[in-house]
C-alpha atoms as a PDB file:
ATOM      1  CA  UNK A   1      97.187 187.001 -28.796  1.00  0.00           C
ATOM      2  CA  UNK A   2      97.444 188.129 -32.558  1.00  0.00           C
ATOM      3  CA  UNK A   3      95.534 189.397 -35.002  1.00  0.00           C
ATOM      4  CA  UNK A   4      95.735 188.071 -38.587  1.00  0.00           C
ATOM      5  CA  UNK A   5      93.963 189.041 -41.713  1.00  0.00           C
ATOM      6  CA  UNK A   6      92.680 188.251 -45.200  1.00  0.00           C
ATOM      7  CA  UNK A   7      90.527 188.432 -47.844  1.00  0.00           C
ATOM      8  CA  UNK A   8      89.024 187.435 -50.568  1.00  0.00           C
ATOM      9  CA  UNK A   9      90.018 183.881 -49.918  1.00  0.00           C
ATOM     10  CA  UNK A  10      87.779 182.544 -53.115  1.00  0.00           C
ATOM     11  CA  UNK A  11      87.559 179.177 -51.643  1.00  0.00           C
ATOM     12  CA  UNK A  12      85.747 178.045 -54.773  1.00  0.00           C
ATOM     13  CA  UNK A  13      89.163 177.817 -56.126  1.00  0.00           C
ATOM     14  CA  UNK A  14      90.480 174.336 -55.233  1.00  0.00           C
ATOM     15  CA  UNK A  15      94.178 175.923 -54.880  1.00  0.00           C
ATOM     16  CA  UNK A  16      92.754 178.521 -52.795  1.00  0.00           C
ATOM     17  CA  UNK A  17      90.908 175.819 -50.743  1.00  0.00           C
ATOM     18  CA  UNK A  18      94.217 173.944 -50.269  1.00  0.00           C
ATOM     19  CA  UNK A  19      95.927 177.417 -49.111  1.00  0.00           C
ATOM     20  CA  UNK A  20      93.424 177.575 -45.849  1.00  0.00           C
ATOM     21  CA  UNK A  21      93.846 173.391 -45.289  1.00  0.00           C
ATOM     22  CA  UNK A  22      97.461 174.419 -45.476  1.00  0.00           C
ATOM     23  CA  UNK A  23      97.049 176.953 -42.619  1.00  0.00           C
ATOM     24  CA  UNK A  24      99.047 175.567 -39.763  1.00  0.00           C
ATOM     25  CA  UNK A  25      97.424 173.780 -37.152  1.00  0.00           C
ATOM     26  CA  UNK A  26      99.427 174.880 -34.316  1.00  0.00           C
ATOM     27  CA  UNK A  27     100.788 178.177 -34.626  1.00  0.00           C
ATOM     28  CA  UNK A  28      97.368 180.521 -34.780  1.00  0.00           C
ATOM     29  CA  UNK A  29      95.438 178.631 -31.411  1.00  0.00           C
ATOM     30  CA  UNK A  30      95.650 181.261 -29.668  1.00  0.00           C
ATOM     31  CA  UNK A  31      94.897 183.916 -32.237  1.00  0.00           C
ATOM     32  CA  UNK A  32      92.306 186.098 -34.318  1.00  0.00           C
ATOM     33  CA  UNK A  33      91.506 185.660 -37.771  1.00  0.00           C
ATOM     34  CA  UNK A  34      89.713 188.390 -39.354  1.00  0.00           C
ATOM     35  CA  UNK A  35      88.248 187.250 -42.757  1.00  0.00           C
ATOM     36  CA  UNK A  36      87.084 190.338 -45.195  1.00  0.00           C
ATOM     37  CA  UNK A  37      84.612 188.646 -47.023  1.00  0.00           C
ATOM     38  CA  UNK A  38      84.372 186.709 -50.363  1.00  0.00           C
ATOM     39  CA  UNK A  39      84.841 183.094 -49.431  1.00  0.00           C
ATOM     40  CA  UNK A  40      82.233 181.531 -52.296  1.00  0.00           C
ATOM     41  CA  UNK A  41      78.460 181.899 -52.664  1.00  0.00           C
ATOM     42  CA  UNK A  42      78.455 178.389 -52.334  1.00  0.00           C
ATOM     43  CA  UNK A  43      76.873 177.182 -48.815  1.00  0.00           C
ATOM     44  CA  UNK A  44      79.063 173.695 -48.964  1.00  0.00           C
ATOM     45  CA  UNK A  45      82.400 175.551 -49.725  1.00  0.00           C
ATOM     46  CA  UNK A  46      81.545 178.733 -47.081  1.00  0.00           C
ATOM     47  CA  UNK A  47      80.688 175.957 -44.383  1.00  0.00           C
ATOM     48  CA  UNK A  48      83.843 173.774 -45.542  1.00  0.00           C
ATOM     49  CA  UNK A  49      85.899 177.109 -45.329  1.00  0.00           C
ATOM     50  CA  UNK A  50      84.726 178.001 -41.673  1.00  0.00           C
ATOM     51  CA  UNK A  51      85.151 174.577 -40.580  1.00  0.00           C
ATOM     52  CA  UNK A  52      88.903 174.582 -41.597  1.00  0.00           C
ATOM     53  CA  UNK A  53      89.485 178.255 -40.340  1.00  0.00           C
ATOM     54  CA  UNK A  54      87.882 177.550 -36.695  1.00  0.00           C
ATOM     55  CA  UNK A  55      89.664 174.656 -35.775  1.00  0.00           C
ATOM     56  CA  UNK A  56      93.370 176.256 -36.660  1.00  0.00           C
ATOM     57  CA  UNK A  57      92.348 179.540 -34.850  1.00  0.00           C
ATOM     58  CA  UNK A  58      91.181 180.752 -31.161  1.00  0.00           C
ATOM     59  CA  UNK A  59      88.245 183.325 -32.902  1.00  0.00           C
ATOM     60  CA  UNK A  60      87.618 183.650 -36.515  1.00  0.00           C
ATOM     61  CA  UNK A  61      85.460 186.824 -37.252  1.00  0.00           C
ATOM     62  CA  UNK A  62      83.830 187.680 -40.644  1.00  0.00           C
ATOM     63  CA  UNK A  63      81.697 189.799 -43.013  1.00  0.00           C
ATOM     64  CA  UNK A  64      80.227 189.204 -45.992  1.00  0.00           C
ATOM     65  CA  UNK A  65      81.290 190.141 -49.151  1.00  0.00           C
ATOM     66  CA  UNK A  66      79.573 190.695 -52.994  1.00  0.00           C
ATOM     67  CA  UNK A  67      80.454 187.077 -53.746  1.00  0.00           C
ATOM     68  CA  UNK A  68      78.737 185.189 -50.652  1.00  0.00           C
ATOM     69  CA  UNK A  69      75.532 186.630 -51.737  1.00  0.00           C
ATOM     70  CA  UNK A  70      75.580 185.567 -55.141  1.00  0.00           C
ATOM     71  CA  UNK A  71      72.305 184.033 -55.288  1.00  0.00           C
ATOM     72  CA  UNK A  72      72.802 180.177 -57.372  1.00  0.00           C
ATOM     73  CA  UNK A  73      70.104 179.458 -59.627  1.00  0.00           C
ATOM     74  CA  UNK A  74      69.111 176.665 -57.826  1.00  0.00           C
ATOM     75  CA  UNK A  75      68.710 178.764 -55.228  1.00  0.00           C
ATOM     76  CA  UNK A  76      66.504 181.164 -56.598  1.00  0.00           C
ATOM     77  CA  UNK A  77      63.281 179.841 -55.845  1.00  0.00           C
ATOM     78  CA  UNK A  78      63.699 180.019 -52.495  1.00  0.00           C
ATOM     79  CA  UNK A  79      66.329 182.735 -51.550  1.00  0.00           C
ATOM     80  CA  UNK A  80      67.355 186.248 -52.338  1.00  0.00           C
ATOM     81  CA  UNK A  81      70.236 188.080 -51.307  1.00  0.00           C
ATOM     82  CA  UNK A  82      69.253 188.945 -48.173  1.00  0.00           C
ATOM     83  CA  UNK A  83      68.009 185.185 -47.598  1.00  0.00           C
ATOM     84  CA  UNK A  84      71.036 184.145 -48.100  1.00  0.00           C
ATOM     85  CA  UNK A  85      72.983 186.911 -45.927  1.00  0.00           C
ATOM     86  CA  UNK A  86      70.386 185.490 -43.274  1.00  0.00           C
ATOM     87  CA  UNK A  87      71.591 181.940 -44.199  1.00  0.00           C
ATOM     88  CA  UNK A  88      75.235 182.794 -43.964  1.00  0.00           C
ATOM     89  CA  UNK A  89      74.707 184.863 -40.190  1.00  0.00           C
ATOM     90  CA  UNK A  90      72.927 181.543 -38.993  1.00  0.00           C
ATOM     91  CA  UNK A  91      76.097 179.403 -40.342  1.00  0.00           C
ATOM     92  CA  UNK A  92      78.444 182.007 -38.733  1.00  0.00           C
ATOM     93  CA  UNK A  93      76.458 181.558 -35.353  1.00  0.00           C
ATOM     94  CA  UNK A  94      76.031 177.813 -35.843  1.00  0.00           C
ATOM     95  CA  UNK A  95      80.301 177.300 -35.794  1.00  0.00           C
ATOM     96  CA  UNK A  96      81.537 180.375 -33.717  1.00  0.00           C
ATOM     97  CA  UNK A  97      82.325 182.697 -36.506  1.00  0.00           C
ATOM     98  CA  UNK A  98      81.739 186.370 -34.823  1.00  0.00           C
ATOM     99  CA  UNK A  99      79.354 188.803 -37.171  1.00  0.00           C
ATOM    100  CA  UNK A 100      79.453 191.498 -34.401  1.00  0.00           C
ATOM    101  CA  UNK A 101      82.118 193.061 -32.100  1.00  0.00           C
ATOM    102  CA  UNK A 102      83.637 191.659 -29.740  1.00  0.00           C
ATOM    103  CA  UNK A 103      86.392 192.308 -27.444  1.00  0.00           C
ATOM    104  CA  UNK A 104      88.919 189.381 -26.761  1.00  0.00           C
ATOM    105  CA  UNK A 105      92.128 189.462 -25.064  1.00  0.00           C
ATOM    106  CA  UNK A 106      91.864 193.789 -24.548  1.00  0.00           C
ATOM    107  CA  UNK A 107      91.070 194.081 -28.277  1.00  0.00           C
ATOM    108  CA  UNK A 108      87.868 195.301 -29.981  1.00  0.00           C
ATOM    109  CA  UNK A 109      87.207 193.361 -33.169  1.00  0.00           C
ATOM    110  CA  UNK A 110      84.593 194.926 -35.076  1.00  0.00           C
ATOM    111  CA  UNK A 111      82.892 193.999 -38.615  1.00  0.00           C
ATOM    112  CA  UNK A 112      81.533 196.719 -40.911  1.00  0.00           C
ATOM    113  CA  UNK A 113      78.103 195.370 -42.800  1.00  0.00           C
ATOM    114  CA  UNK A 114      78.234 197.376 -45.833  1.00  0.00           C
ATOM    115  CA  UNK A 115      77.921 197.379 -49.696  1.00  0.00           C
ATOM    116  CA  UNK A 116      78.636 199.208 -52.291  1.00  0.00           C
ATOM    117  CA  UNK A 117      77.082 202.579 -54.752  1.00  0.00           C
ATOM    118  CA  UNK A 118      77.758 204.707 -57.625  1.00  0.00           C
ATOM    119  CA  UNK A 119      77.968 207.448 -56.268  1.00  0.00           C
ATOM    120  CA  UNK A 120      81.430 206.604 -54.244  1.00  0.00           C
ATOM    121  CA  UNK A 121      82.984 207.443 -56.811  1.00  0.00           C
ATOM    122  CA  UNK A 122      83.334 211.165 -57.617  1.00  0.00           C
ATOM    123  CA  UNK A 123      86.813 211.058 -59.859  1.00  0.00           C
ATOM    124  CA  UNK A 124      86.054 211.467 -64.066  1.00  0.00           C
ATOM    125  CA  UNK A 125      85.368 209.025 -65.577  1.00  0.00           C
ATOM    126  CA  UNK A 126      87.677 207.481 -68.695  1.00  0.00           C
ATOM    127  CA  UNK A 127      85.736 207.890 -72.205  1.00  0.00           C
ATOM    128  CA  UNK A 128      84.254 204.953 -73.869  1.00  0.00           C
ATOM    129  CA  UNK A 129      85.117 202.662 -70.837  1.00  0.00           C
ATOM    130  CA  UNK A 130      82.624 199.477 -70.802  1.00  0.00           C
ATOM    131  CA  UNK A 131      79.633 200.699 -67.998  1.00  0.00           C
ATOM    132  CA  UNK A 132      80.030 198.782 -64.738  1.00  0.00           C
ATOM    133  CA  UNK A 133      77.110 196.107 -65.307  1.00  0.00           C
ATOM    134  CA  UNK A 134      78.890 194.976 -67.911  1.00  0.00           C
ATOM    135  CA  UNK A 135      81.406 193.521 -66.248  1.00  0.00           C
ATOM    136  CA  UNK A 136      80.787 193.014 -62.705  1.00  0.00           C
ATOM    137  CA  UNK A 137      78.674 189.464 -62.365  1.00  0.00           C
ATOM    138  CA  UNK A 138      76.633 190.946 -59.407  1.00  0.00           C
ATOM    139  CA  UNK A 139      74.224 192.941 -61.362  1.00  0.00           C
ATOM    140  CA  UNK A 140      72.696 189.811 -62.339  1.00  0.00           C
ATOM    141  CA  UNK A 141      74.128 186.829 -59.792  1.00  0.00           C
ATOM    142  CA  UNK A 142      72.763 189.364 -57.127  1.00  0.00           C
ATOM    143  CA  UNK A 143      68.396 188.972 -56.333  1.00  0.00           C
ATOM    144  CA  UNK A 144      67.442 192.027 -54.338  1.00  0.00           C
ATOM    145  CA  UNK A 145      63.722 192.077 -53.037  1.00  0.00           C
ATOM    146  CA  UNK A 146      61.589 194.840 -54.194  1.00  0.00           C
ATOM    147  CA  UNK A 147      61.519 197.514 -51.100  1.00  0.00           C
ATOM    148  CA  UNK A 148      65.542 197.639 -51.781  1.00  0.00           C
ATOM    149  CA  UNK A 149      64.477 199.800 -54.972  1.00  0.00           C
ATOM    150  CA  UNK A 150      67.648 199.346 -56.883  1.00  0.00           C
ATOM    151  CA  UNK A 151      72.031 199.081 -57.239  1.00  0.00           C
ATOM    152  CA  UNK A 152      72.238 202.340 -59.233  1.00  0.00           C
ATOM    153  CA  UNK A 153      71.539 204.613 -55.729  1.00  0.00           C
ATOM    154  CA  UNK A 154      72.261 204.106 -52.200  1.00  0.00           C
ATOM    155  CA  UNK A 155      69.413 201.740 -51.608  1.00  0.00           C
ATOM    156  CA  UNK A 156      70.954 198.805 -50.920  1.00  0.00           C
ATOM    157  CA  UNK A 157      74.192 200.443 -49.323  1.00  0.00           C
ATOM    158  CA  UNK A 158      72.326 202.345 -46.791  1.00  0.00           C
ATOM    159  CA  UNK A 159      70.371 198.998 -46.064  1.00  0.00           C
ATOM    160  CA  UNK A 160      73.399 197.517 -44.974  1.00  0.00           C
ATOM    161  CA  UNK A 161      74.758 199.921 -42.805  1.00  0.00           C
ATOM    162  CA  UNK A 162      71.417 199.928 -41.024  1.00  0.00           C
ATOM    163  CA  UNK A 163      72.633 196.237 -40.192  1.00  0.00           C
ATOM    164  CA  UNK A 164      75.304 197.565 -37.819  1.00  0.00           C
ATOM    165  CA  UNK A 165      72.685 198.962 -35.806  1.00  0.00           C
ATOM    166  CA  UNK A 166      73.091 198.966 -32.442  1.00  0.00           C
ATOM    167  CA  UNK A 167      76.312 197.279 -32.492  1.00  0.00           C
ATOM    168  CA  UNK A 168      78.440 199.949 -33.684  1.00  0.00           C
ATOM    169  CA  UNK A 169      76.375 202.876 -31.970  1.00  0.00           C
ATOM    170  CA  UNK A 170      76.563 201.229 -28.737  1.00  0.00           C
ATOM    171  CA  UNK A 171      80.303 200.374 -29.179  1.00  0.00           C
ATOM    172  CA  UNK A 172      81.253 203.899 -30.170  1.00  0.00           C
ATOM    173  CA  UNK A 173      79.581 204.886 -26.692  1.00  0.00           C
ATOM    174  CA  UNK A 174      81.770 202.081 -24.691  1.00  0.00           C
ATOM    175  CA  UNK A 175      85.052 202.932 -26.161  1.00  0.00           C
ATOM    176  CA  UNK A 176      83.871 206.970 -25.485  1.00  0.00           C
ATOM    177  CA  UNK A 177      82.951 206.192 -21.656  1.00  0.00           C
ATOM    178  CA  UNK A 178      86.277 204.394 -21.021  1.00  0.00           C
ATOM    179  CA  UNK A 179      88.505 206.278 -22.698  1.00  0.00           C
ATOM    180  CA  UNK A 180      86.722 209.322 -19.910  1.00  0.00           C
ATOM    181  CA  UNK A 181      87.204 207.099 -17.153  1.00  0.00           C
ATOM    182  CA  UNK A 182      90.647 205.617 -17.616  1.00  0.00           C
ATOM    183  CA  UNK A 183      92.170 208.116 -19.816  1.00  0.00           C
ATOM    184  CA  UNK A 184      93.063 205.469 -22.188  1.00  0.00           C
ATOM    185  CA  UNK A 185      91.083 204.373 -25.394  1.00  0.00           C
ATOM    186  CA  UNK A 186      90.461 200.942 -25.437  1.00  0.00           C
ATOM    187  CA  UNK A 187      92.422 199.231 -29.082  1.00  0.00           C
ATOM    188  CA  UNK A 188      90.006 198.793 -31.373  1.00  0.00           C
ATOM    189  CA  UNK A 189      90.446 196.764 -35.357  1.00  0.00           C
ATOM    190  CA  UNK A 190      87.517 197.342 -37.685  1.00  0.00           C
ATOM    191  CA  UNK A 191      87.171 195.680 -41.077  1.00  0.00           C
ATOM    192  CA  UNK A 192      84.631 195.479 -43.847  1.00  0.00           C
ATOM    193  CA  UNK A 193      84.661 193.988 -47.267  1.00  0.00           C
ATOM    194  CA  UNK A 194      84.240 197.167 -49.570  1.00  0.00           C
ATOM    195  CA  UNK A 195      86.102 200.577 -49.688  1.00  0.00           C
ATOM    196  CA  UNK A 196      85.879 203.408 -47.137  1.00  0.00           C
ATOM    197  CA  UNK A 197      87.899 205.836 -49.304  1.00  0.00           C
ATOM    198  CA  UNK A 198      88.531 205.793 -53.234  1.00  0.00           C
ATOM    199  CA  UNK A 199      91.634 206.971 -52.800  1.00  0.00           C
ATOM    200  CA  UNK A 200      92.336 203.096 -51.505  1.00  0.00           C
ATOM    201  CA  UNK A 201      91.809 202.499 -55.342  1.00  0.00           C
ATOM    202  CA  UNK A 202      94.156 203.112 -58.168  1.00  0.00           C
ATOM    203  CA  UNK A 203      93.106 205.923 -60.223  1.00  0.00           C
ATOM    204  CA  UNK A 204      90.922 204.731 -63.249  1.00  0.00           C
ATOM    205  CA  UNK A 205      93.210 205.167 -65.723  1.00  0.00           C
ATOM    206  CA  UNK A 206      95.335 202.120 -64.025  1.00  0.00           C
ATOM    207  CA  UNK A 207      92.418 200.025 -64.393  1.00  0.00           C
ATOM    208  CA  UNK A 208      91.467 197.125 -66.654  1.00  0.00           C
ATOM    209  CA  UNK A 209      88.344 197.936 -65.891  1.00  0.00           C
ATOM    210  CA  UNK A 210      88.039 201.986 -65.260  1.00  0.00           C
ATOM    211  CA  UNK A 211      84.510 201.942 -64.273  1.00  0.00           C
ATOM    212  CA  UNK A 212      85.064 199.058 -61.661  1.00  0.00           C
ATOM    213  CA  UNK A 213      85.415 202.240 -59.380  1.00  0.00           C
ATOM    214  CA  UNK A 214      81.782 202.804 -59.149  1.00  0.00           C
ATOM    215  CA  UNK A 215      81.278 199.415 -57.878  1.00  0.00           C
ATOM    216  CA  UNK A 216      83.631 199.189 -54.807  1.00  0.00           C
ATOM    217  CA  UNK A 217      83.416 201.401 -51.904  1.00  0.00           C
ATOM    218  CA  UNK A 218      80.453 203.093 -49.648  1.00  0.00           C
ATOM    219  CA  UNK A 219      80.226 205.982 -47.757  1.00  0.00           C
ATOM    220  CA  UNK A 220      78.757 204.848 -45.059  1.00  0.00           C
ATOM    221  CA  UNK A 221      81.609 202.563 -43.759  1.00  0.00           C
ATOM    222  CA  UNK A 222      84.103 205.792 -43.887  1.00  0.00           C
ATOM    223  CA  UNK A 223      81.674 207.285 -41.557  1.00  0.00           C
ATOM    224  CA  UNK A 224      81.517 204.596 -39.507  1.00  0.00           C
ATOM    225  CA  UNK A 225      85.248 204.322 -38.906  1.00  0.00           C
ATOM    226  CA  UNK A 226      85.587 207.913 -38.254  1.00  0.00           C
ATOM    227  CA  UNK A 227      82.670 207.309 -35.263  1.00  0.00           C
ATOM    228  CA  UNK A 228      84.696 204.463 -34.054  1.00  0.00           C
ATOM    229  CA  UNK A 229      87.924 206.388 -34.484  1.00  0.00           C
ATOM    230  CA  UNK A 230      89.671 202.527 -35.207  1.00  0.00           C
ATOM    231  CA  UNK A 231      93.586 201.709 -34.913  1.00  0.00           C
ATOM    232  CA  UNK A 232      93.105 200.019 -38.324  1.00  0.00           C
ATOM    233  CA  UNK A 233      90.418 199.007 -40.883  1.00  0.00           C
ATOM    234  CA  UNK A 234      90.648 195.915 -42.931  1.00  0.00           C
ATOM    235  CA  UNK A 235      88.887 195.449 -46.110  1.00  0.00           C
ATOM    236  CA  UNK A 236      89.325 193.563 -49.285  1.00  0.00           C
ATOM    237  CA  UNK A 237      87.141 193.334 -52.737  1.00  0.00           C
ATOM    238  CA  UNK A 238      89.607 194.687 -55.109  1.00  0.00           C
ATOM    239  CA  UNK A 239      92.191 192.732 -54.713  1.00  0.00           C
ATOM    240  CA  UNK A 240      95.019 195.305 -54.833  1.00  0.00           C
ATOM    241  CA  UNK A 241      97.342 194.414 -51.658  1.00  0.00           C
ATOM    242  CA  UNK A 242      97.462 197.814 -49.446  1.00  0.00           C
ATOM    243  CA  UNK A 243      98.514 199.381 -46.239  1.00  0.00           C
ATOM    244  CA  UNK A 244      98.967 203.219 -46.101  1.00  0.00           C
ATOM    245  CA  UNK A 245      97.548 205.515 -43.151  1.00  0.00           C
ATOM    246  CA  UNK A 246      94.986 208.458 -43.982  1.00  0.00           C
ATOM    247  CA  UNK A 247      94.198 210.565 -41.124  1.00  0.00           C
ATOM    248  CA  UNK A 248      95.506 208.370 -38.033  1.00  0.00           C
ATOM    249  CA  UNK A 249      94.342 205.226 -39.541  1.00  0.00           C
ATOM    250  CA  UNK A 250      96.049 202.282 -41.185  1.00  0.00           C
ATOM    251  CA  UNK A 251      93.825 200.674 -44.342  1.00  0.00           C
ATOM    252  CA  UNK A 252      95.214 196.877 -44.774  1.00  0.00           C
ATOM    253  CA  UNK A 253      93.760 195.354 -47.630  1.00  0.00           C
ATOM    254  CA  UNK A 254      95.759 191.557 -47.648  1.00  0.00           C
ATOM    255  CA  UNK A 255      94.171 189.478 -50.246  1.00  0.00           C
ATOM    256  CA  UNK A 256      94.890 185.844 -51.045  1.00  0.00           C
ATOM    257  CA  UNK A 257      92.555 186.258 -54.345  1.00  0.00           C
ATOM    258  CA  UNK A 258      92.593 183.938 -57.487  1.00  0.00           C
ATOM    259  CA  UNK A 259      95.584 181.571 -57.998  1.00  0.00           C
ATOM    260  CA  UNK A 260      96.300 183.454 -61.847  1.00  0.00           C
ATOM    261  CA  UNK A 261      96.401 187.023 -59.968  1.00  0.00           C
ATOM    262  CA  UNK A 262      98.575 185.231 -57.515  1.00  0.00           C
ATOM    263  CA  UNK A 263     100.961 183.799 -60.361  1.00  0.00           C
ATOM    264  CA  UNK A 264     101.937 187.618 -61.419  1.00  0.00           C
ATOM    265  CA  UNK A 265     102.329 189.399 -57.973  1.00  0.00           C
ATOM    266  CA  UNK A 266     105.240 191.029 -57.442  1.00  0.00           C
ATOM    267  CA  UNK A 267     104.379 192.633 -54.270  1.00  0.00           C
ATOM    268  CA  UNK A 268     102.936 189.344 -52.088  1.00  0.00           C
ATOM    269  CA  UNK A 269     104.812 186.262 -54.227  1.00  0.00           C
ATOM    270  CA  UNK A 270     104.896 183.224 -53.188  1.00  0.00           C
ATOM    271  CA  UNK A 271     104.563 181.814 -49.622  1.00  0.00           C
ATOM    272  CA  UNK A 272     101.529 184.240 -49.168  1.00  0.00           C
ATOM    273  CA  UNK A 273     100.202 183.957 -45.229  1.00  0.00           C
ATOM    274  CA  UNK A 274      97.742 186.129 -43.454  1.00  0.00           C
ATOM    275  CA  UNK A 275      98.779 189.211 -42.298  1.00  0.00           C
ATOM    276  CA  UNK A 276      99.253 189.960 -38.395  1.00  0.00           C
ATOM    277  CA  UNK A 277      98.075 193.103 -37.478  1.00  0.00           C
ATOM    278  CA  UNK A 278      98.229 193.256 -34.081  1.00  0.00           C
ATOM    279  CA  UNK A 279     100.128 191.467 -31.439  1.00  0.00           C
ATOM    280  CA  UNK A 280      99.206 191.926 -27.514  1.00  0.00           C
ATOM    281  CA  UNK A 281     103.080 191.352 -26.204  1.00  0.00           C
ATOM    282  CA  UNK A 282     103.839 194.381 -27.882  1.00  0.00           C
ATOM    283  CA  UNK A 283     100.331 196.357 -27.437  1.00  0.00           C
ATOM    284  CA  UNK A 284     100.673 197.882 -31.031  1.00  0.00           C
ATOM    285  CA  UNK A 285     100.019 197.325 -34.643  1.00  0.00           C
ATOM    286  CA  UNK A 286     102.666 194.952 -36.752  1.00  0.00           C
ATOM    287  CA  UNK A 287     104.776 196.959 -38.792  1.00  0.00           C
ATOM    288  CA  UNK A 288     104.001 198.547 -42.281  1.00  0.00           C
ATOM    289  CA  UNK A 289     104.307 196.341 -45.077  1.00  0.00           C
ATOM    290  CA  UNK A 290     105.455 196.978 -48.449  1.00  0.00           C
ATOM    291  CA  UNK A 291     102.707 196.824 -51.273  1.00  0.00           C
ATOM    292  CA  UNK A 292     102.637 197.981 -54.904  1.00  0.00           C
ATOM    293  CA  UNK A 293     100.123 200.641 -55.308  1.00  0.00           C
ATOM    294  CA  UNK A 294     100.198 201.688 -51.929  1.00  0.00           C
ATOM    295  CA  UNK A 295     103.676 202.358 -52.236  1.00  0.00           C
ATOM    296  CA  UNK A 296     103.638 204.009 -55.846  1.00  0.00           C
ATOM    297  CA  UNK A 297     101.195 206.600 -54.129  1.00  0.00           C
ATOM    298  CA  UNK A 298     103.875 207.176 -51.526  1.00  0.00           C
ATOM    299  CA  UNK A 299     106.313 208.329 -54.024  1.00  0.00           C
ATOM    300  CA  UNK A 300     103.764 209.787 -57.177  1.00  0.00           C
ATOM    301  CA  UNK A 301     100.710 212.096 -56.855  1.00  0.00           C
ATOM    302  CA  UNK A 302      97.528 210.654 -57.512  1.00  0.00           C
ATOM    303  CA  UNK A 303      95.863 212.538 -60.233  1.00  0.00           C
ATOM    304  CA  UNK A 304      92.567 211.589 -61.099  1.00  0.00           C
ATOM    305  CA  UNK A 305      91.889 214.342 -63.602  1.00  0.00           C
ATOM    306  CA  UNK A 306      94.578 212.281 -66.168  1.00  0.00           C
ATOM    307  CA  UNK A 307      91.634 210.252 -67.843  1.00  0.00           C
ATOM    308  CA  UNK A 308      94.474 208.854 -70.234  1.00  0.00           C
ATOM    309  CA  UNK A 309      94.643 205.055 -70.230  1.00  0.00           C
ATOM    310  CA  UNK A 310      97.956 203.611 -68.571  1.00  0.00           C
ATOM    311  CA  UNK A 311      99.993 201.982 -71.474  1.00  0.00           C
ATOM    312  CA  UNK A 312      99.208 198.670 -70.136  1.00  0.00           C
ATOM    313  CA  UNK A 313      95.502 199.212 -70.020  1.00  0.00           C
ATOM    314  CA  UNK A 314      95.564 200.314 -73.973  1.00  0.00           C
ATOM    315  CA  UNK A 315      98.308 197.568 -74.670  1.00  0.00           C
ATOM    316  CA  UNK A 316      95.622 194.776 -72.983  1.00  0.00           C
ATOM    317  CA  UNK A 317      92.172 196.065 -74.132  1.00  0.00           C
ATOM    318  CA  UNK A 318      93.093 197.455 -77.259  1.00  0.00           C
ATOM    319  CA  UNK A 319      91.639 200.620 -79.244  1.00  0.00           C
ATOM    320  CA  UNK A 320      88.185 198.556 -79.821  1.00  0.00           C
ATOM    321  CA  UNK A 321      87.825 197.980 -76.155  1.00  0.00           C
ATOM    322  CA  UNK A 322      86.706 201.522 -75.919  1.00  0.00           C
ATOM    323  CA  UNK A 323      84.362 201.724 -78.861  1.00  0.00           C
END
């Protein structure tokens, strides 16, 4: 058995919907897909998606990302956000998508409920950088209800974490009793859709958008992971390809993301397929792989204190960008 990834597969994209019908049927039927949220907020295109993914591979495990729980204005009347992370669990259950851990062939998969808050990000900020609402479409495509107070705190962050209660406390106990009895801990893959550590993230200066930062990661999945004490962690959102190691663990962020951004890669090009992470013959994780910004990080010191804008951030937005 192996263990692919992705994310961000943005299946509202009708070349990013061919990608997945492209999949092949043969080669993955004995294997794991682990999907890092971001499919569509769409029900017909997330159900269309999960019915191509399950029938191409053995388990198919996901968690939801920002866009899933969009909230369509038809929808409004009768959904919120959480409604429609309730709608998207029942789906999941409905076709055999896993939304908890599970262990399959020796392996512990395990998804990481989580979302995002402000204060992730602790790095200066660039002056006269557009604020975050402005430009992220969930701070008004997202309908929280009214005991989640509000986005700007870790309201609706902490809320999610909650989510992976018991599973995660009663897995960290599992892999801590076997690992006493047989001397051996048990492998174990988690994944979530948002950041566990900003320094997964190019500094802000690098960034279109510098402020994005304070809209990506969460605390609470960082803790999680260093409960679990995973092989690897999986996430997506940001759509930088990654896969560096901080403090025994690999980060993999693999995303297929929007057919432009996939025009201009120079790191993933063309013939883009998951990524296997792990492969029972061999009992360990596939080797590294070579990404951009992962890579530049391996060979320049990240410096968030240099709030100057990259050359190609000034040369795109231009001087009134940051009026």
């Amino acid at each position: 058995m192996r263990v692919w990834a992705v994310s961000d597969v943005h299946t509202d994209y009708k070349e990013n919907m061919a990608w997945c019908e492209a999949l092949s049927n043969n080669a993955y039927q004995d294997d794991v897909l682990v999907l890092a949220g971001d499919i569509s907020d769409d029900q017909s295109v997330l159900r269309g998606t999960f019915e191509i993914v399950v029938q191409k591979f053995n388990h198919v495990f996901f968690v939801p990302g920002n866009h899933d729980l969009w909230v369509r204005r038809k929808e409004r009347d009768l959904l919120d956000s959480l409604g429609k992370l309730g709608v998207i669990k029942n789906l999941c259950h409905e076709l055999g998508v896993h939304t908890e851990p599970v262990r399959i062939s020796g392996v512990w998969i395990a998804p990481i409920y989580s979302w995002y808050h402000a204060s992730f990000d602790r790095e200066p900020d660039v002056p006269g950088a557009p604020a975050v609402e402005k430009v992220m479409v969930d701070f008004h495509a997202c309908r929280w209800p009214s005991h989640i107070p509000s986005s700007h705190d870790t309201s609706i962050a902490e809320y999610f974490d909650n989510l992976n209660e018991p599973a995660l406390s009663n897995l960290a106990e599992n892999l801590e009793m076997e690992e006493e009895q047989t001397g051996r801990r048990p492998p174990l893959i988690t994944f979530s859709h948002f950041l566990p550590l900003q320094t997964l993230l190019p500094e802000k200066r690098m960034l279109f958008q510098p402020n994005l930062a304070k809209a990506v990661g969460s605390d609470y999945i960082q803790r999680r992971i260093e409960e679990l004490r995973p092989m690897a962690h999986i996430f997506g959102h940001t759509h930088f390809a990654w896969d560096a190691v901080h403090g025994r663990v690999r980060y993999v962020q693999w995303p297929l993301a929007y057919p432009q951004e996939r025009q201009r890669r120079h790191d993933l090009g063309k013939g883009f397929k998951p990524l296997m992470i792990y492969d029972t013959a061999e009992n360990k994780l596939s080797p590294h792989q070579s990404t951009y910004w992962a890579d530049f990080y391996q060979e320049h010191r990240r410096d968030p204190t240099n709030i100057e804008p990259a050359p190609w951030v000034k040369a795109r937005l231009g001087d009134l960008a940051w009026k």
